[in-house]
Structures are given as C-alpha cells and as structure tokens.
N, C-alpha and C. Protein backbone atom coordinates (compact mmCIF):
# COMPACT_ATOMS: atom_id res chain seq x y z
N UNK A 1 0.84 -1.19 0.00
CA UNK A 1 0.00 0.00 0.00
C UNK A 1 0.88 1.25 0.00
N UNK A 2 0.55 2.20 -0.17
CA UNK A 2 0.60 3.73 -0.34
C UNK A 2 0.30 4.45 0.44
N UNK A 3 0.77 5.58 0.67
CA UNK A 3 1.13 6.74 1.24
C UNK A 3 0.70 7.74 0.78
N UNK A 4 -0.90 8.48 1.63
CA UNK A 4 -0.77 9.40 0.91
C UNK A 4 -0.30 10.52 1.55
N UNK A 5 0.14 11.12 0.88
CA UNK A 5 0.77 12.73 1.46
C UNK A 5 0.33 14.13 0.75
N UNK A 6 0.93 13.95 0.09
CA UNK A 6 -0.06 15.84 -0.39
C UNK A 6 0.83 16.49 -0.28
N UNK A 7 2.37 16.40 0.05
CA UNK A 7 3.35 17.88 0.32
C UNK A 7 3.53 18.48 -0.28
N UNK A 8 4.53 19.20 -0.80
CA UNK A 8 4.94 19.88 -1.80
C UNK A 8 6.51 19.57 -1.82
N UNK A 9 6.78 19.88 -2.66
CA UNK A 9 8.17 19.30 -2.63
C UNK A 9 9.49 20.27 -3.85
N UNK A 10 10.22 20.48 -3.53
CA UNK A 10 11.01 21.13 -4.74
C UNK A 10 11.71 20.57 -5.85
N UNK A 11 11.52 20.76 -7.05
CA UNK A 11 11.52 19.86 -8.31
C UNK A 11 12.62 20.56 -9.31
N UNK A 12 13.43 19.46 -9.42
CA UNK A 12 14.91 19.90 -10.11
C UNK A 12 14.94 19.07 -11.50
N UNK A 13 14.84 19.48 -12.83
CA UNK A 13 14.99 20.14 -14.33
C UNK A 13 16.10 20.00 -14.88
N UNK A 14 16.40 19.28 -15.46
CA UNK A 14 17.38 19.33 -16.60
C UNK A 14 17.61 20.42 -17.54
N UNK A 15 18.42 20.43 -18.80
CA UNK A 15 18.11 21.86 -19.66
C UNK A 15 17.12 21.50 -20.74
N UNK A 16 16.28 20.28 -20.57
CA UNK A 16 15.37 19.86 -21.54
C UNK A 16 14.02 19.78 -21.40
N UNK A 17 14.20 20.35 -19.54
CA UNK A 17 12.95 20.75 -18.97
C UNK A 17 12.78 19.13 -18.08
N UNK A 18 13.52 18.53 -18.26
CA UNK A 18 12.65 16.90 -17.74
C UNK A 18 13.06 16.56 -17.02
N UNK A 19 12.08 16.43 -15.32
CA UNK A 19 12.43 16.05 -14.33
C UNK A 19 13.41 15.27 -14.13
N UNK A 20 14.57 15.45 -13.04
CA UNK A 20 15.25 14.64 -12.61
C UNK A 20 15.64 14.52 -11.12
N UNK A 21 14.84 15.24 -10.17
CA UNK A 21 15.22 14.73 -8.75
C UNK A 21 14.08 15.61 -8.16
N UNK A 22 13.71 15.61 -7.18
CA UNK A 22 13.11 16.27 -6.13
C UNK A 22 14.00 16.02 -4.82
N UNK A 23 13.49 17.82 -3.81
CA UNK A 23 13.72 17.78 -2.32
C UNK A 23 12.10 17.44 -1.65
N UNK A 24 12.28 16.67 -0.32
CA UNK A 24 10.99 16.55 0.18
C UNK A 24 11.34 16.16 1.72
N UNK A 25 11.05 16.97 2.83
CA UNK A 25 11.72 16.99 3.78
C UNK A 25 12.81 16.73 4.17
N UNK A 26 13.46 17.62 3.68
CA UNK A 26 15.30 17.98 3.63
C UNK A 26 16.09 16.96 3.12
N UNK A 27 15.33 15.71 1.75
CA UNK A 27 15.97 14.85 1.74
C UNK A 27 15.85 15.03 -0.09
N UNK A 28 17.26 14.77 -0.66
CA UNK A 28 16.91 14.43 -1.82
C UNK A 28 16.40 13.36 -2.70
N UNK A 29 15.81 13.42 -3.64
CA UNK A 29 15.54 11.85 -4.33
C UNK A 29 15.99 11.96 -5.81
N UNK A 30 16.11 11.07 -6.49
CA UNK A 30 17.04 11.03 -8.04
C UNK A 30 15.64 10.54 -8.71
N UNK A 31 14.96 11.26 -9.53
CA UNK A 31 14.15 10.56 -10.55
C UNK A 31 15.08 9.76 -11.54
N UNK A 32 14.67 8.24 -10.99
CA UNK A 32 15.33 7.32 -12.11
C UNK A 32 14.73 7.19 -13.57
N UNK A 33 13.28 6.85 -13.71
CA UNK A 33 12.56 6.94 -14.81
C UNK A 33 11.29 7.07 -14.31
N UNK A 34 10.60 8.32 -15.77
CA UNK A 34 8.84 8.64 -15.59
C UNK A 34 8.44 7.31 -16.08
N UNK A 35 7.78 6.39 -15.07
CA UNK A 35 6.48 5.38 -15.53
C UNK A 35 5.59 5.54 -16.37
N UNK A 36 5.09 6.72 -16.23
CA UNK A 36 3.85 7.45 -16.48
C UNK A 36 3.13 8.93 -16.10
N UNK A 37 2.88 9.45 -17.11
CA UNK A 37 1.55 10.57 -16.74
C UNK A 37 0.81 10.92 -17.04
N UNK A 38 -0.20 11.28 -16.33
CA UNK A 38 -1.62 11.40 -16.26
C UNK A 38 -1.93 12.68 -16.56
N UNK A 39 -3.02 13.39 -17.21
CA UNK A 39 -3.79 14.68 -17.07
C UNK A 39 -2.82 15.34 -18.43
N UNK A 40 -3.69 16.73 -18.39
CA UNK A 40 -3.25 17.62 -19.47
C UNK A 40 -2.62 18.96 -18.48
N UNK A 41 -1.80 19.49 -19.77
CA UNK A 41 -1.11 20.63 -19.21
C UNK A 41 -1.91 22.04 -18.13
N UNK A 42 -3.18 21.60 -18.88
CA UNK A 42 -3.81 22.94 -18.70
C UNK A 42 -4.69 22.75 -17.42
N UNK A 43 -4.65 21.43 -16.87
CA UNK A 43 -5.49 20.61 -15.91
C UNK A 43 -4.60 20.48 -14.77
N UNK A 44 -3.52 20.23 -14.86
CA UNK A 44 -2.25 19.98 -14.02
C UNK A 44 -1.87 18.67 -14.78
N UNK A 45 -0.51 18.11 -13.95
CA UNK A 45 -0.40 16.70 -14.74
C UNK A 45 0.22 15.94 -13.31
N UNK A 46 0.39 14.58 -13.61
CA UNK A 46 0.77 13.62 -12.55
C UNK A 46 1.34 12.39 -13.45
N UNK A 47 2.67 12.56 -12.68
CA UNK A 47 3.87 11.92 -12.90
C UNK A 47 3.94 10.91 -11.87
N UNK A 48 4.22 9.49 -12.32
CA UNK A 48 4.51 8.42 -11.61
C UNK A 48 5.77 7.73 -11.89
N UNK A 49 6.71 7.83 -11.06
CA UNK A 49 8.01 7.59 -11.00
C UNK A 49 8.84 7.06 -10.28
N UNK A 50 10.06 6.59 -11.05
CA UNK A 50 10.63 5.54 -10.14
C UNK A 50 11.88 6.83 -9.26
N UNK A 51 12.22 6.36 -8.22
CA UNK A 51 12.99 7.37 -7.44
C UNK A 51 13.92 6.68 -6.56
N UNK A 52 15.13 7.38 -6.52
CA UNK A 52 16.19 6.34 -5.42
C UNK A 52 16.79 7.64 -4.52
N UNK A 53 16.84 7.20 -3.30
CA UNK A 53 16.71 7.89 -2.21
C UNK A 53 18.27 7.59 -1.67
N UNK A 54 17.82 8.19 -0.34
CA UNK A 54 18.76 7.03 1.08
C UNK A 54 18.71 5.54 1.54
N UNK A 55 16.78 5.62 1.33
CA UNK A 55 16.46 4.33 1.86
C UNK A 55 16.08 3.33 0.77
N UNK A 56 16.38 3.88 -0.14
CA UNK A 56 16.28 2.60 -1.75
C UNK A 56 15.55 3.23 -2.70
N UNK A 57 15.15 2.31 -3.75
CA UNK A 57 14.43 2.68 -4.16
C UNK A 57 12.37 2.48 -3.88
N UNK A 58 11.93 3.36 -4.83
CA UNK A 58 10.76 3.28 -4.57
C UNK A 58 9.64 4.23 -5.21
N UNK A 59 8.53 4.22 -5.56
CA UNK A 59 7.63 4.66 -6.72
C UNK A 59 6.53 5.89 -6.05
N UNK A 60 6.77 7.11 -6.87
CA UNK A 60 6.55 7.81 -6.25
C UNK A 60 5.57 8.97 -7.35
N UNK A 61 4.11 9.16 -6.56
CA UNK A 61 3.21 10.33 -7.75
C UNK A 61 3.27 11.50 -7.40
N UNK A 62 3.79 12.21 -8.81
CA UNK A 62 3.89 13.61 -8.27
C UNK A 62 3.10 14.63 -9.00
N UNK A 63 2.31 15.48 -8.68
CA UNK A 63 1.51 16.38 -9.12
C UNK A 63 2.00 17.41 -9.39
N UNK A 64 1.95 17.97 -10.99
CA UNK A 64 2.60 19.80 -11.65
C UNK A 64 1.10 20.02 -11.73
N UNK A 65 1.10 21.48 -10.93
CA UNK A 65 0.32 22.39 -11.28
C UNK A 65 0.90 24.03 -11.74
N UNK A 66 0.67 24.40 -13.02
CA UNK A 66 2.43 25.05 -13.24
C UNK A 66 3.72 24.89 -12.68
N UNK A 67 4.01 25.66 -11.92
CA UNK A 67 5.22 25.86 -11.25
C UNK A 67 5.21 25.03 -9.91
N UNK A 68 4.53 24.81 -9.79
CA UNK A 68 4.42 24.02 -8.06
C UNK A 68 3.76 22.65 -8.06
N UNK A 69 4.77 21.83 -7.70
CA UNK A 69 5.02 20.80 -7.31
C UNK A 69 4.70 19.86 -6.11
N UNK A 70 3.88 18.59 -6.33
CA UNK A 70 3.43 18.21 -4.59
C UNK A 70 3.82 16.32 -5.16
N UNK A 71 4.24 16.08 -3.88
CA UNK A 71 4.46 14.36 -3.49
C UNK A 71 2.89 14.30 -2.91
N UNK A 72 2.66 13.27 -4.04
CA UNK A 72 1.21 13.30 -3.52
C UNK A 72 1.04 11.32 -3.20
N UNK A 73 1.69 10.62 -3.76
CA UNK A 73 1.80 9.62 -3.00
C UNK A 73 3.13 8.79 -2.66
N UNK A 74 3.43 7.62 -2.10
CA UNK A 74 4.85 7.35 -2.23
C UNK A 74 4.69 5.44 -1.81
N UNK A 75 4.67 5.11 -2.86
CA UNK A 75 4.81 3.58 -3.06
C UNK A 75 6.08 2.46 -2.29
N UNK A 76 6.10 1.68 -2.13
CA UNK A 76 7.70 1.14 -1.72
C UNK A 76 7.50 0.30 -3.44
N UNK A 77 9.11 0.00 -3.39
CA UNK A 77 9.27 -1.02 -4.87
C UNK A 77 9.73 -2.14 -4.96
C-alpha cells in the first residue's frame, strides 16, 4: 500500500525541462525513470516515478500544477 501525502516538494529540471530529482523533507531523491503521466497541461499533470533515495528505491506520484510541485503519494518497490 501507499502513502498518501499531499506535500509539496522542490523539483529539479534538466536543460530539456525533464524532471530529474526532487527535495521533500530535507531529503533528496534522483528521478530514475517517468512510468507514467496522467492529465493535461492545462489541468495539471501527474507523474509516476521511479525514485532512489537514502532508503532505496521506490515509486513515487507527483503532481505539476504550473510551477508548483506536490508528493502526492509514495509507493515502496
């Protein structure tokens, strides 16, 4: 099962625009690969992704609503 959370989190960009890590309570995570996403630009969108941490890896949904960013759930893998 899953985790839900809802935070927000700070979201770090390549120069091609495409996610590659988030901060989320003072901890970083490495977006390994987008699984998947959901929704349209103009709706927000949600990204489901694989992520490697401190404590391993593990699958994680994240919600763009323009500019701002939320961990909205967090899977183990």
């Amino acid at each position: 099962m899953g985790h839900l959370l809802n935070e927000p989190v700070r979201a770090e960009h390549d120069t091609a625009g495409r996610l590659t890590a988030y901060e989320w309570r003072g901890s970083r995570y490495a977006v390994d690969e987008v699984l998947k996403t959901y929704g349209s630009s103009s709706d927000g969108r949600l990204y489901r992704v694989r992520i490697t941490g401190a404590e391993g890896v593990a699958i994680a949904e994240l919600s763009r609503d323009a500019d701002r960013w939320r961990l909205r759930h967090l899977f183990s893998a």
